[in-house]
C-alpha atoms as a PDB file:
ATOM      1  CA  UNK A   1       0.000   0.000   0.000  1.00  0.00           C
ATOM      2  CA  UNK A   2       1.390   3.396  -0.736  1.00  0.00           C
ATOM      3  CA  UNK A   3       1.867   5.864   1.972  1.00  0.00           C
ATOM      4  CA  UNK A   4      -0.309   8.449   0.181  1.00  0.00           C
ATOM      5  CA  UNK A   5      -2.992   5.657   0.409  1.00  0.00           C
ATOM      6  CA  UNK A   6      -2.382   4.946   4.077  1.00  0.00           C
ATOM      7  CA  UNK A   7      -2.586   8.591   4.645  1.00  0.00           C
ATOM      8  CA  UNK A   8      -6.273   8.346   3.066  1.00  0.00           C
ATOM      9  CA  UNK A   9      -7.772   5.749   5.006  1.00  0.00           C
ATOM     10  CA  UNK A  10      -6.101   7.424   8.393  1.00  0.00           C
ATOM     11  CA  UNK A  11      -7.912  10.351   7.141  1.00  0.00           C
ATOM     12  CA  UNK A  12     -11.010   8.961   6.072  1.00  0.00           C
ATOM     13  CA  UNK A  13     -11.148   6.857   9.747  1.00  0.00           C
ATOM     14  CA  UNK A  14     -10.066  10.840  11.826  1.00  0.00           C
ATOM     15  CA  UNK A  15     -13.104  12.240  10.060  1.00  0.00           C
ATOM     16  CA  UNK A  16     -15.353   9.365  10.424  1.00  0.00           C
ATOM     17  CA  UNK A  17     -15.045   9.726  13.603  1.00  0.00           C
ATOM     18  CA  UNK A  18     -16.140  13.261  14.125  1.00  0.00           C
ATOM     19  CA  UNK A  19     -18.755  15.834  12.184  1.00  0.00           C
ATOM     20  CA  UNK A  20     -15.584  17.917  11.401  1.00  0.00           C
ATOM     21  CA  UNK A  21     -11.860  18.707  12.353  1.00  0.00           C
ATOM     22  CA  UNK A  22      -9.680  21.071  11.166  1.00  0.00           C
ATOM     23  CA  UNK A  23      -7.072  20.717   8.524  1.00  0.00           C
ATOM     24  CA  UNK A  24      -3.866  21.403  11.648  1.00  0.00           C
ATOM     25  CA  UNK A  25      -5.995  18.796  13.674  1.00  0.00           C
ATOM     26  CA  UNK A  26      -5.972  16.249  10.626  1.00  0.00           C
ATOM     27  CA  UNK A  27      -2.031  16.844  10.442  1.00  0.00           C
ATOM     28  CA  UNK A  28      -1.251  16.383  14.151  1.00  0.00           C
ATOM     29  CA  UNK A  29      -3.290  13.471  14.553  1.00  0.00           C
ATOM     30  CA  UNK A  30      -2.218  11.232  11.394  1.00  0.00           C
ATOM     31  CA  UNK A  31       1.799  12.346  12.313  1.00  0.00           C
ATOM     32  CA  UNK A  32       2.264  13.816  15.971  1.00  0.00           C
ATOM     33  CA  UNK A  33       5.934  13.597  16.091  1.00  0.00           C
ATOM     34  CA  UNK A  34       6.874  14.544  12.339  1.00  0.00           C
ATOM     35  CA  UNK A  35       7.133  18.184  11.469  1.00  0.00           C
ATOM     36  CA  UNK A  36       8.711  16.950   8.389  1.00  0.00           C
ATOM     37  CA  UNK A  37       7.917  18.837   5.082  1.00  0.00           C
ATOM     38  CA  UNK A  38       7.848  15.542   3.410  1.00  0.00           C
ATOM     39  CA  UNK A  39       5.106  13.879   5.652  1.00  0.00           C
ATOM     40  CA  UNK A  40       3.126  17.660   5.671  1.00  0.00           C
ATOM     41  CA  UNK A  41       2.955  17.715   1.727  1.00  0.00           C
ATOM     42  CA  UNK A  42       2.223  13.763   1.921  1.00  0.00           C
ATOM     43  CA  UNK A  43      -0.902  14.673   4.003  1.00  0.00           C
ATOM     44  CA  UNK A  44      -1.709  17.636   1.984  1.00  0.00           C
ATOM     45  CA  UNK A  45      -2.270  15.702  -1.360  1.00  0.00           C
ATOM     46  CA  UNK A  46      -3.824  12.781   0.312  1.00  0.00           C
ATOM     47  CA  UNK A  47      -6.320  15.734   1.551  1.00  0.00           C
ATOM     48  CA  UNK A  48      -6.381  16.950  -2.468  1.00  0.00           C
ATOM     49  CA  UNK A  49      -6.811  13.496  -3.158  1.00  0.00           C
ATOM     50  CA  UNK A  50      -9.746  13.291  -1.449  1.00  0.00           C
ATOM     51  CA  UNK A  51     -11.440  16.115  -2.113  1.00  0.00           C
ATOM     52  CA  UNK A  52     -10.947  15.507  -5.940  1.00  0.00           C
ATOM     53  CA  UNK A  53     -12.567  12.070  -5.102  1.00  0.00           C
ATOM     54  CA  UNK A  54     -15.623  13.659  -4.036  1.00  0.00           C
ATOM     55  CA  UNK A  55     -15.176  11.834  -0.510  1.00  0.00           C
ATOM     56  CA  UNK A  56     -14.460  15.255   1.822  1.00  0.00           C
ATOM     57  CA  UNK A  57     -15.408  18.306   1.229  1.00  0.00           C
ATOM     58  CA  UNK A  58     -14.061  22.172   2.919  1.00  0.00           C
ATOM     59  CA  UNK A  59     -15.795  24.647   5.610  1.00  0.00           C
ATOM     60  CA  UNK A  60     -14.638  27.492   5.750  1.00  0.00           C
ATOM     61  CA  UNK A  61     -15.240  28.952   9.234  1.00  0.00           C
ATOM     62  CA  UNK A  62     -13.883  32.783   9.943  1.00  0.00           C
ATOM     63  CA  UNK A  63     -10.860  31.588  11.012  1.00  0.00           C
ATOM     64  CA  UNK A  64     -10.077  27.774  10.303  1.00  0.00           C
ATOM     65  CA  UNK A  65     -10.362  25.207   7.224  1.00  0.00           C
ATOM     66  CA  UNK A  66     -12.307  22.721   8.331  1.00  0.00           C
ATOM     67  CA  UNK A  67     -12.986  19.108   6.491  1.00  0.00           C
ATOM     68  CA  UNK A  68     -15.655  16.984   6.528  1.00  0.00           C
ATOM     69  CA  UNK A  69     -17.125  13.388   4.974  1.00  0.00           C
ATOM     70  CA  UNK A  70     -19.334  13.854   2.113  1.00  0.00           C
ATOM     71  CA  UNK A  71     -22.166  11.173   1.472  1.00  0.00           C
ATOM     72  CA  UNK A  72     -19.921   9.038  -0.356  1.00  0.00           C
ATOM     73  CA  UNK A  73     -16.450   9.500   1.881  1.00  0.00           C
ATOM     74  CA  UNK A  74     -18.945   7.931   4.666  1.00  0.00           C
ATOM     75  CA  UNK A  75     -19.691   5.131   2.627  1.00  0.00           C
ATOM     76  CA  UNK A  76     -15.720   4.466   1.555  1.00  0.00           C
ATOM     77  CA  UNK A  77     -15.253   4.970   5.528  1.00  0.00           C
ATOM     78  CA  UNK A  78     -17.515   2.400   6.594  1.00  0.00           C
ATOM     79  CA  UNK A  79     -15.862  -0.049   3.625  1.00  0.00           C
ATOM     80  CA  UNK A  80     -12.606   0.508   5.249  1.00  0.00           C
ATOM     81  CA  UNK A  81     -13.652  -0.343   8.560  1.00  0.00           C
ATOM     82  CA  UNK A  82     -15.464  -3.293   7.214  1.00  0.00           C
ATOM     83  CA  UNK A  83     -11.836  -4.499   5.168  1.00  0.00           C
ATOM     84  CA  UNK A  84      -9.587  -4.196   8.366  1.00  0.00           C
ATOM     85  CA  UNK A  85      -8.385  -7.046  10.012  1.00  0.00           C
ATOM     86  CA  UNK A  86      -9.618  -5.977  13.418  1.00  0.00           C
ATOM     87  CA  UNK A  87     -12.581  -4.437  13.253  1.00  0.00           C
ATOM     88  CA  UNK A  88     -14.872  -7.899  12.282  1.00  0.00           C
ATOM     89  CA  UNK A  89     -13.887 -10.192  14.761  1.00  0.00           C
ATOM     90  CA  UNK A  90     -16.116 -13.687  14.095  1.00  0.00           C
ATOM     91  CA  UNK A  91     -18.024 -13.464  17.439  1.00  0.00           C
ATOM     92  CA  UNK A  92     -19.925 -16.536  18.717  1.00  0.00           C
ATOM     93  CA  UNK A  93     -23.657 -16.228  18.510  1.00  0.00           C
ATOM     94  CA  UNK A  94     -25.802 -14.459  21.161  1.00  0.00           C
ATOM     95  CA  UNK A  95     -28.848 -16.301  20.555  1.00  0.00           C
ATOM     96  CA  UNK A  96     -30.261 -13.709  18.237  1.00  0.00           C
ATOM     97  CA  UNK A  97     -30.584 -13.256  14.913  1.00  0.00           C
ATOM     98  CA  UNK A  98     -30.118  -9.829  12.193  1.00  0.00           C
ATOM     99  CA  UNK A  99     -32.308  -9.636   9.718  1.00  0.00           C
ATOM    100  CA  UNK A 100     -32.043  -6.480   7.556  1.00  0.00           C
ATOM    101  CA  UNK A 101     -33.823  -5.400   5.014  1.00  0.00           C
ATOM    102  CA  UNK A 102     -32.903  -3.392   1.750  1.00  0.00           C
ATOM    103  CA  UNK A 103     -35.108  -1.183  -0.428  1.00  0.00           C
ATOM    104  CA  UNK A 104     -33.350   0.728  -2.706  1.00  0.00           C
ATOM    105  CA  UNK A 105     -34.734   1.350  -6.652  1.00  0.00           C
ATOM    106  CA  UNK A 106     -33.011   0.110  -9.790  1.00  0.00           C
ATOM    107  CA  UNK A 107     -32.446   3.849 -10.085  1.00  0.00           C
ATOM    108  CA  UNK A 108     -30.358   3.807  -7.050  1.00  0.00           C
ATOM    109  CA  UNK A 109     -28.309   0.426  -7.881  1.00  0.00           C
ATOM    110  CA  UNK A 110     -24.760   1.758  -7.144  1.00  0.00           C
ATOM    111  CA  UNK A 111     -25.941   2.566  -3.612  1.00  0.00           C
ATOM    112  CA  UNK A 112     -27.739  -0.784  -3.426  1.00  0.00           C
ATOM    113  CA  UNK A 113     -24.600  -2.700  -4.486  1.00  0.00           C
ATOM    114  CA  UNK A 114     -22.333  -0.953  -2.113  1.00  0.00           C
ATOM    115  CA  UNK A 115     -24.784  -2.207   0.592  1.00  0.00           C
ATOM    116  CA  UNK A 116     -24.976  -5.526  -0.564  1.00  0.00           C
ATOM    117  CA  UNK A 117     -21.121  -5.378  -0.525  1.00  0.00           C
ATOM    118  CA  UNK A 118     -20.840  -4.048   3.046  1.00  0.00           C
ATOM    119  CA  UNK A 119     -23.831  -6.431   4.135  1.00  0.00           C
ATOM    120  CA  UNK A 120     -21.599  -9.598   2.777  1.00  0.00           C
ATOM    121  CA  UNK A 121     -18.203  -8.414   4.586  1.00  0.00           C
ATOM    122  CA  UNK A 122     -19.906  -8.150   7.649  1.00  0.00           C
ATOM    123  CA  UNK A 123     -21.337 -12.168   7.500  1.00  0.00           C
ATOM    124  CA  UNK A 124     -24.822 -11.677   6.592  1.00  0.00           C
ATOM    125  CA  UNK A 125     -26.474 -13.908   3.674  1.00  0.00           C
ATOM    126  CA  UNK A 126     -29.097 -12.825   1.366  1.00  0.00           C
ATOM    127  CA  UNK A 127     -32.288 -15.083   1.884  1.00  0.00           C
ATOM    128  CA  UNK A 128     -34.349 -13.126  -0.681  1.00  0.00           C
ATOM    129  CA  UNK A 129     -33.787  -9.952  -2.667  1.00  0.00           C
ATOM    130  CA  UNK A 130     -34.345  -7.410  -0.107  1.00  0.00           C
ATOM    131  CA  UNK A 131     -33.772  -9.359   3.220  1.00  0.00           C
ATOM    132  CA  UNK A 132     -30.425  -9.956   4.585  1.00  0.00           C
ATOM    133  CA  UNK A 133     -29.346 -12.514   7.892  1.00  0.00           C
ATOM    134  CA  UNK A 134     -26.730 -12.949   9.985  1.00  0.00           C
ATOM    135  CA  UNK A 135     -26.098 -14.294  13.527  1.00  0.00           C
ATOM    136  CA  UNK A 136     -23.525 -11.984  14.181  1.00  0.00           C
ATOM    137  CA  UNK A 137     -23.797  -8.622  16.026  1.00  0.00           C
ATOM    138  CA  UNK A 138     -22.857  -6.268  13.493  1.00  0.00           C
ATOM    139  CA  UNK A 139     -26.100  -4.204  13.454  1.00  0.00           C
ATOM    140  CA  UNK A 140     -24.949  -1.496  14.956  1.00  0.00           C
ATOM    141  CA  UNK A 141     -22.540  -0.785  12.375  1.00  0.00           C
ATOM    142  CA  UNK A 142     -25.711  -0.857  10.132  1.00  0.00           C
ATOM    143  CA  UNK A 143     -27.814   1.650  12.204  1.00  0.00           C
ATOM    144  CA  UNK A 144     -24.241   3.977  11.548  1.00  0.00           C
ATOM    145  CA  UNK A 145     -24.246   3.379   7.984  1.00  0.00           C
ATOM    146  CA  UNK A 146     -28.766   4.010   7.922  1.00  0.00           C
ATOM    147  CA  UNK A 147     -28.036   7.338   9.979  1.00  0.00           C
ATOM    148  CA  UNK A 148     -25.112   8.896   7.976  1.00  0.00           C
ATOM    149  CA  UNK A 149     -26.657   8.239   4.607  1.00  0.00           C
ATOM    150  CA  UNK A 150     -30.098   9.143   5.602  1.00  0.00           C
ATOM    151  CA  UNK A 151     -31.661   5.716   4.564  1.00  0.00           C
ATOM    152  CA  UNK A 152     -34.067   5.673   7.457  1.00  0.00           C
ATOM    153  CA  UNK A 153     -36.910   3.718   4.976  1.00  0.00           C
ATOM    154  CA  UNK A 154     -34.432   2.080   2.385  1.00  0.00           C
ATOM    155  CA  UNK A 155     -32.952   0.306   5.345  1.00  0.00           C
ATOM    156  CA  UNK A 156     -35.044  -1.984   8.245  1.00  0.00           C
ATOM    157  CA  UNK A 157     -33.156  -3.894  10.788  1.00  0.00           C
ATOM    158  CA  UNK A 158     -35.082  -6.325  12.921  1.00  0.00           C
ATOM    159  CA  UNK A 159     -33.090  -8.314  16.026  1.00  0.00           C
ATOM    160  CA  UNK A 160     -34.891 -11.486  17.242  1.00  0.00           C
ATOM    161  CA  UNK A 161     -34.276 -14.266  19.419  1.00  0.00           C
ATOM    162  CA  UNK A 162     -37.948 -16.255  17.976  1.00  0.00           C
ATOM    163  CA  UNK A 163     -38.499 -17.978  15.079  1.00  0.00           C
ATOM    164  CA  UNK A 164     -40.734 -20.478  13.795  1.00  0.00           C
ATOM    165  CA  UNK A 165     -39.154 -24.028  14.315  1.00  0.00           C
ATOM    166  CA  UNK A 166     -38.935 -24.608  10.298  1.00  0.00           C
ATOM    167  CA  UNK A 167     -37.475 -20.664   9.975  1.00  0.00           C
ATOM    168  CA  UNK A 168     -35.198 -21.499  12.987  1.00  0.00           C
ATOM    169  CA  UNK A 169     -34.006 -25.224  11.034  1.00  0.00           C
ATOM    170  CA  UNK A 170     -33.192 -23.608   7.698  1.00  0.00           C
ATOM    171  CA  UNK A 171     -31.343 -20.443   9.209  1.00  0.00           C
ATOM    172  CA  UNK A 172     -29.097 -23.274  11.620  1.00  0.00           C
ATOM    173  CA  UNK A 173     -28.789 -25.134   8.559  1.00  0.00           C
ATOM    174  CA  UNK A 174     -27.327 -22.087   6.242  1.00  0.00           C
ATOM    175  CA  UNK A 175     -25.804 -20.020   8.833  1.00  0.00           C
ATOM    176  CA  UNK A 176     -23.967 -22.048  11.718  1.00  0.00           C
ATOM    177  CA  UNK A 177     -21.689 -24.114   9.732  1.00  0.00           C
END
């Protein structure tokens, strides 16, 4: 991975993790002990890079340059979180199952497949179009993903613990190999 790249995702995770910090902020918290030029201008074009990409975006207050996640810099955030190593450990079940359900139109299919993407890396398994199960407790990493892109009807998550016996067979049967 290239530094510029690493840069990006430390960025991306900084600014996922607050509305919005300032550009100094960004700097200091990606490289604390380098004042070097080299890892500054590093920063600096990942920043361009990024911006460019449509994934941050400026505020301008009166005195500070601020940056902030757009829409789709939310949705590359949560795909990074979802690729690292340590964020999806395999958890042993709870007793309950995550059903979610997706409802996005065929004119909205890019947002639908980067979804269906996100739903897949985090364990679940489509059992029809629009519904999605898994065992594991990942929906609250869902309810993040419903709130930041505003998909508050596209998006129904349902937690139960009681299922018909046949329901309750076929999901042991396809989802606790």
């Amino acid at each position: 991975m290239s530094k510029n790249n690493d840069f990006s995702k430390k960025i991306l995770k900084i600014l996922s993790e607050k509305t919005a910090i300032s550009l100094p902020e960004i700097q200091k918290s990606i490289e604390p002990q380098s004042d070097s030029k080299k890892g500054a201008y590093a920063i600096t074009r990942s920043i361009k890079g990024l911006k460019e990409a449509g994934l941050i975006e400026n505020i301008h207050s009166g005195q500070k340059d601020y940056a902030r996640l757009t829409k789709e810099g939310k949705k590359k955030a949560h795909s990074i979180k979802l690729e690292s190593d340590t964020s999806l450990l395999n958890p042993s079940w709870d007793g309950k199952w995550r059903i979610i359900l997706l409802d996005l139109p065929e004119s909205r299919k890019n947002e639908r497949e980067s979804l269906r993407y996100l739903l897949k890396k985090a364990g679940f398994v489509m059992l029809k179009n629009s519904a999605w199960v898994s065992p594991y407790p990942f929906e609250h990493l869902f309810m993040n993903i419903k709130k930041d892109l505003g998909l508050s009807t596209e998006i129904m998550i349902l937690i139960t613990d009681s299922l018909d016996e046949e329901t309750e067979k076929y999901f042991f049967d396809n989802f606790m190999q």
